[in-house]
Protein backbone atom coordinates (compact mmCIF):
# COMPACT_ATOMS: atom_id res chain seq x y z
CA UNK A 1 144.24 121.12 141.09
CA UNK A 2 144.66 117.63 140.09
CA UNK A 3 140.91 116.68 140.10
CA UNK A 4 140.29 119.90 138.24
CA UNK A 5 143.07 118.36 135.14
CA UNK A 6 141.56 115.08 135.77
CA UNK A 7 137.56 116.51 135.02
CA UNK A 8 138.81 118.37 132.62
CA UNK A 9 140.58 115.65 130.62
CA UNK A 10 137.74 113.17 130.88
CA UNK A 11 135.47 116.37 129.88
CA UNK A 12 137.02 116.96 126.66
CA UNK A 13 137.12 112.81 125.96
CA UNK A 14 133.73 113.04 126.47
CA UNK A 15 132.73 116.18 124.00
CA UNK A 16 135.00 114.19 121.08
CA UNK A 17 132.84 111.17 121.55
CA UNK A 18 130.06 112.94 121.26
CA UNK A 19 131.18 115.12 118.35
CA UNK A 20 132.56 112.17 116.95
CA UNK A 21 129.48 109.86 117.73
CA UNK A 22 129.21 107.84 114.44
CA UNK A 23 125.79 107.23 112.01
CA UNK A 24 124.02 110.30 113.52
CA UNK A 25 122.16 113.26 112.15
CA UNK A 26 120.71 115.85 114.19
CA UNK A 27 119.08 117.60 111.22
CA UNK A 28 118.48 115.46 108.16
CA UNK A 29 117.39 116.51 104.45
CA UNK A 30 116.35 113.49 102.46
CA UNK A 31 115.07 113.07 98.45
CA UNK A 32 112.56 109.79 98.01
CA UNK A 33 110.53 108.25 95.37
CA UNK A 34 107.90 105.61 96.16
CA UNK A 35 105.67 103.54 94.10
CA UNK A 36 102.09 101.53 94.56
CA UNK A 37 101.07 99.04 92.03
CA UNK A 38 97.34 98.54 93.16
CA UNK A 39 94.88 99.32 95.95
CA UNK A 40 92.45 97.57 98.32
CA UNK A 41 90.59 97.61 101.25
CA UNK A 42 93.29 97.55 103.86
CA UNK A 43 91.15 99.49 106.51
CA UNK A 44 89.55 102.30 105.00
CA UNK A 45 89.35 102.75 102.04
CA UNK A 46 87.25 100.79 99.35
CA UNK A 47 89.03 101.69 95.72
CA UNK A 48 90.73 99.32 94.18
CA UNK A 49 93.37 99.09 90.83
CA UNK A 50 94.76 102.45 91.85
CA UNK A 51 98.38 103.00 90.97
CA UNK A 52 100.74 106.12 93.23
CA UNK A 53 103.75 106.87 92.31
CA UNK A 54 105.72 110.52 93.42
CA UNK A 55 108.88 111.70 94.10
CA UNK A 56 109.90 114.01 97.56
CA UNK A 57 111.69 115.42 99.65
CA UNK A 58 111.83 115.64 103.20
CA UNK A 59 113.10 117.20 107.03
CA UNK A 60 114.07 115.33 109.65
CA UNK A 61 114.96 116.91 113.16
CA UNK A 62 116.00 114.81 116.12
CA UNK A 63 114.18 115.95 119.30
CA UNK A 64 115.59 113.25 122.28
CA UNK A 65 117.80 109.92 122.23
CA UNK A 66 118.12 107.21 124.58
CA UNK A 67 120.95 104.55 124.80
CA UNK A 68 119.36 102.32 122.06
CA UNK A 69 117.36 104.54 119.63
CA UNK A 70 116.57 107.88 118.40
CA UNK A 71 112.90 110.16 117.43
CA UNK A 72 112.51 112.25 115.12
CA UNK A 73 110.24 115.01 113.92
CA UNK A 74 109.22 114.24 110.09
CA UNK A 75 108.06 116.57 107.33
CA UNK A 76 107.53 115.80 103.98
CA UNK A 77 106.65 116.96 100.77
CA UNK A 78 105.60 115.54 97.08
CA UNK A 79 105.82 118.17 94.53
CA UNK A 80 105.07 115.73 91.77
CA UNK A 81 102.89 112.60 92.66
CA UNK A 82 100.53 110.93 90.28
CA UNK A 83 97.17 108.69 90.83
CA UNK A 84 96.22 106.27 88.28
CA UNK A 85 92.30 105.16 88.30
CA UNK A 86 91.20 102.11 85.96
CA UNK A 87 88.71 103.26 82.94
CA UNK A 88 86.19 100.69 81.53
CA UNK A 89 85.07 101.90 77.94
CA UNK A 90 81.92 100.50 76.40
CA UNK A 91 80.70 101.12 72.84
CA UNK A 92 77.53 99.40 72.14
CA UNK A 93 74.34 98.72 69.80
CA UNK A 94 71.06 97.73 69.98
CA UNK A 95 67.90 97.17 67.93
CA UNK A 96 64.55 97.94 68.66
CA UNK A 97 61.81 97.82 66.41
CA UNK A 98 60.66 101.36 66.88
CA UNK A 99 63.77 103.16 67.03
CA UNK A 100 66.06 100.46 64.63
CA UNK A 101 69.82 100.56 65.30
CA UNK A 102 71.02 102.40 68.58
CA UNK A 103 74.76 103.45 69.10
CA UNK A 104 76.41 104.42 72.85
CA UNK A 105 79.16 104.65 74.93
CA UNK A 106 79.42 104.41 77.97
CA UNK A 107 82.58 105.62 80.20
CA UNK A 108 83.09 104.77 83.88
CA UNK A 109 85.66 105.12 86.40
CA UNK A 110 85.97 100.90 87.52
CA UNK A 111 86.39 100.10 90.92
CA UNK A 112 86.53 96.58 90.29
CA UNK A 113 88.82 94.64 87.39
CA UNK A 114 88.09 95.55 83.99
CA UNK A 115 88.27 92.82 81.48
CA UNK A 116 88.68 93.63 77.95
CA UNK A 117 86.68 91.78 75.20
CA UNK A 118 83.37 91.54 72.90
CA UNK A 119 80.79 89.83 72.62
CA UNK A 120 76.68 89.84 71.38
CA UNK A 121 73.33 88.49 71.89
CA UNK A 122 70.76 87.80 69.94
CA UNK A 123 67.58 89.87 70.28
CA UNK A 124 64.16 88.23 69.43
CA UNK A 125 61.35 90.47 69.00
CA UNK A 126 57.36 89.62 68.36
CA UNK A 127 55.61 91.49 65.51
CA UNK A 128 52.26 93.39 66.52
CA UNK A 129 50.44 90.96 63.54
CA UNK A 130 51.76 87.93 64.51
CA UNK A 131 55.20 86.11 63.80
CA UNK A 132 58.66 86.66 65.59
CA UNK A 133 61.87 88.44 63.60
CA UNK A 134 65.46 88.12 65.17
CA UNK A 135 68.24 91.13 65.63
CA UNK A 136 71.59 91.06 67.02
CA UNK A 137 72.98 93.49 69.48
CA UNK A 138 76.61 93.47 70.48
CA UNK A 139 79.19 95.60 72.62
CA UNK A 140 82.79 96.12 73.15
CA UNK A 141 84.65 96.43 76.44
CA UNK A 142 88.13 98.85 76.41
CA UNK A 143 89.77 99.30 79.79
CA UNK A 144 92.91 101.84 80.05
CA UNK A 145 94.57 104.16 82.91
CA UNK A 146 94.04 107.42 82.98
CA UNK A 147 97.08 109.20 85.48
CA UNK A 148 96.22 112.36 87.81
CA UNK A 149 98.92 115.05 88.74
CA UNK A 150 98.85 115.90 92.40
CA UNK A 151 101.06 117.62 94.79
CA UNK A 152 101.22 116.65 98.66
CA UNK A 153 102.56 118.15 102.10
CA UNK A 154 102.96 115.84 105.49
CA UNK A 155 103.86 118.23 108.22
CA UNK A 156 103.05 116.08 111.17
CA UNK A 157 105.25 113.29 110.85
CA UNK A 158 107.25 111.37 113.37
CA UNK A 159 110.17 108.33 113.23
CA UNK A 160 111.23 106.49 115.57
CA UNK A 161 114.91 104.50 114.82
CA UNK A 162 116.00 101.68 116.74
CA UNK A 163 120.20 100.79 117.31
CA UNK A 164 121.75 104.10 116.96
CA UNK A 165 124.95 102.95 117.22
CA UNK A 166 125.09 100.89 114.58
CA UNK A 167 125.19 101.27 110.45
CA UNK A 168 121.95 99.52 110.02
CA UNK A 169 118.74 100.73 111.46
CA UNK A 170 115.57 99.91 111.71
CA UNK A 171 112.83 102.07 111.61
CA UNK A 172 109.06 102.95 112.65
CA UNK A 173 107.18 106.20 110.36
CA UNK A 174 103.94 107.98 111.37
CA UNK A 175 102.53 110.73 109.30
CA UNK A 176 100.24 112.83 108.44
CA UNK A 177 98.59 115.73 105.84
CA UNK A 178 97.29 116.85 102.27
CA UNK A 179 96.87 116.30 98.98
CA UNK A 180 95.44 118.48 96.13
CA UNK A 181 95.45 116.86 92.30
CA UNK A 182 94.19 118.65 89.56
CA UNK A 183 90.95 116.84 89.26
CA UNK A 184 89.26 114.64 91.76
CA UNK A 185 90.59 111.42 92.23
CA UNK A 186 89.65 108.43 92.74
CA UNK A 187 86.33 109.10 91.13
CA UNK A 188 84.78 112.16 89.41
CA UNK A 189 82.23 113.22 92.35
CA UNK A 190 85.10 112.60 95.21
CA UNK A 191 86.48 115.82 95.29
CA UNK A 192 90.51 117.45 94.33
CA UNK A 193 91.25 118.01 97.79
CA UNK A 194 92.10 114.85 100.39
CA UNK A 195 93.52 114.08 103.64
CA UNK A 196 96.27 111.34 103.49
CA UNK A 197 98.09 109.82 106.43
CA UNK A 198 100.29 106.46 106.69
CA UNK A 199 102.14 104.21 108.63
CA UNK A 200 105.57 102.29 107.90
CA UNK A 201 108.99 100.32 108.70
CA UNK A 202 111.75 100.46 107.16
CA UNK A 203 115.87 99.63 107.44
CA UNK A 204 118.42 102.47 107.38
CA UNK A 205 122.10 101.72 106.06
CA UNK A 206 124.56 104.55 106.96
CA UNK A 207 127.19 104.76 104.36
CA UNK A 208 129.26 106.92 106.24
CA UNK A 209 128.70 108.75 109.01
CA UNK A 210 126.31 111.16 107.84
CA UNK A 211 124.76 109.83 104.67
CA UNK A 212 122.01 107.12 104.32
CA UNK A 213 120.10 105.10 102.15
CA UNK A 214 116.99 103.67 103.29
CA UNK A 215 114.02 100.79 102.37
CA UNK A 216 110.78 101.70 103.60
CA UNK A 217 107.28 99.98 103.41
CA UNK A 218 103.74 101.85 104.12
CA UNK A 219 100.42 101.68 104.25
CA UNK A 220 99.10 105.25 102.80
CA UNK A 221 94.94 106.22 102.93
CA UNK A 222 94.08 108.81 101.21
CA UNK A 223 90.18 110.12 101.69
CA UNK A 224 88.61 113.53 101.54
CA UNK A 225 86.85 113.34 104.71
CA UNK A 226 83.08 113.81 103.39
CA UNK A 227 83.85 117.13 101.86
CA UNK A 228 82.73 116.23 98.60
CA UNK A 229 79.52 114.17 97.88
CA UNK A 230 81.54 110.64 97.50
CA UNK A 231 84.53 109.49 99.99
CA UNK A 232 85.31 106.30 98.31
CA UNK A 233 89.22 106.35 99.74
CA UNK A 234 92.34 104.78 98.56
CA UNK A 235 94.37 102.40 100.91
CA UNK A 236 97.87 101.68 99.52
CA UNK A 237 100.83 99.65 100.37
CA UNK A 238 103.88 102.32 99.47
CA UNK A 239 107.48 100.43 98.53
CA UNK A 240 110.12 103.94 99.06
CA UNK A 241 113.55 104.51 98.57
CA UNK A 242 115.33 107.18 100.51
CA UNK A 243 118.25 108.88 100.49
CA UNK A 244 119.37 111.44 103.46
CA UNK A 245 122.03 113.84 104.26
CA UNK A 246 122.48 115.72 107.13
CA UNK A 247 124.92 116.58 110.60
């Protein structure tokens, strides 16, 4: 009788410890918003002078725990992301002696820097009798952004959180999934449709016991895979703030 009141008085200690374990969450719900300035090559993907910027939401489910850290299943989704490509305008004219003055423009999606500016050249052309005569040709460069809407889903996702006892966490992120943006992005002949997967760290501050607010950095690719005729890709590096809830 006495090692049944003894069991059961260290039982209950221990299911109030546990229900009153602190800076946990079983099952999270999170909003974010997350913003790229440029692109390079990081590892795969060759566009460069892209801009992302989106807001989300996310799910986070805890599937084990061991004495020092915690993983989690991840899903995410962006219901409003946008991709901003670099445009390099040119407006130019030409003589030739046959056809006189010739106006153009040119438009093309850059993938290196654009630099704005003017300039001209002088042309210098030989008569069919003899004699020279001397036109002047000239251009003008225009760069500007044009933005893309897009909307994304990440259900394979995973986080691993070191220090679960304590307020301030750091943090590993793996995911993975799709994006589709009204036009094809980063160029015209890549295709609306792309495959987009990342990797990150990040640090967690609890502000109470089942509220958060995290930092997070990542390195996002987005590519289409070679289902449209060009797969230049867009490698990223992803500054997020996050803020969770959950039990």
């Amino acid at each position: 009788m006495l090692v049944a009141a003894i069991w059961a008085v260290s039982f209950s200690h221990l299911v109030h410890a546990q229900e009153s374990e602190p800076y946990t969450q079983a099952n999270a719900f999170a909003v974010f918003g997350e913003y790229s300035n440029t692109s390079s090559h990081i590892y795969l993907g060759e566009s460069r002078q892209r801009k992302l910027a989106s807001l989300g939401a996310s799910y986070t489910r805890r599937l084990f725990r061991t004495e020092n850290g915690e993983l989690r299943f991840l899903i995410e989704w962006r219901p409003a992301l946008e991709e901003s490509d670099p445009i390099t305008s040119i407006t130019y004219a030409s003589y030739t002696p046959a056809s006189g003055w010739i106006y153009g423009f040119i438009q093309s999606v850059n993938s290196e820097k654009c630099t704005p500016g003017s300039g001209s050249t002088i042309f210098k052309y030989y008569r069919p009798g003899g004699g020279t005569f001397t036109a002047e040709g000239y251009d003008t460069i225009s760069c500007y952004r044009e933005w893309t809407y897009a909307q994304g889903l990440a259900p394979l996702g995973f986080q691993y959180a070191f220090r679960r006892h304590h307020e301030l966490r750091p943090f590993l992120t793996g995911n993975a999934g799709t994006l589709f943006s009204t036009r094809p992005i980063p160029m015209a002949d890549a295709g609306s449709f792309n495959f987009m997967f990342a990797f990150g760290a990040g640090v967690e501050f609890y502000r109470h016991d089942h509220q958060s607010v995290a930092l997070e950095y990542r390195v996002n690719h987005i590519s289409n895979k070679f289902t449209a005729p060009e797969n230049p890709g867009i490698d990223s590096g992803l500054f997020r703030v996050i803020y969770s809830f959950g039990r």
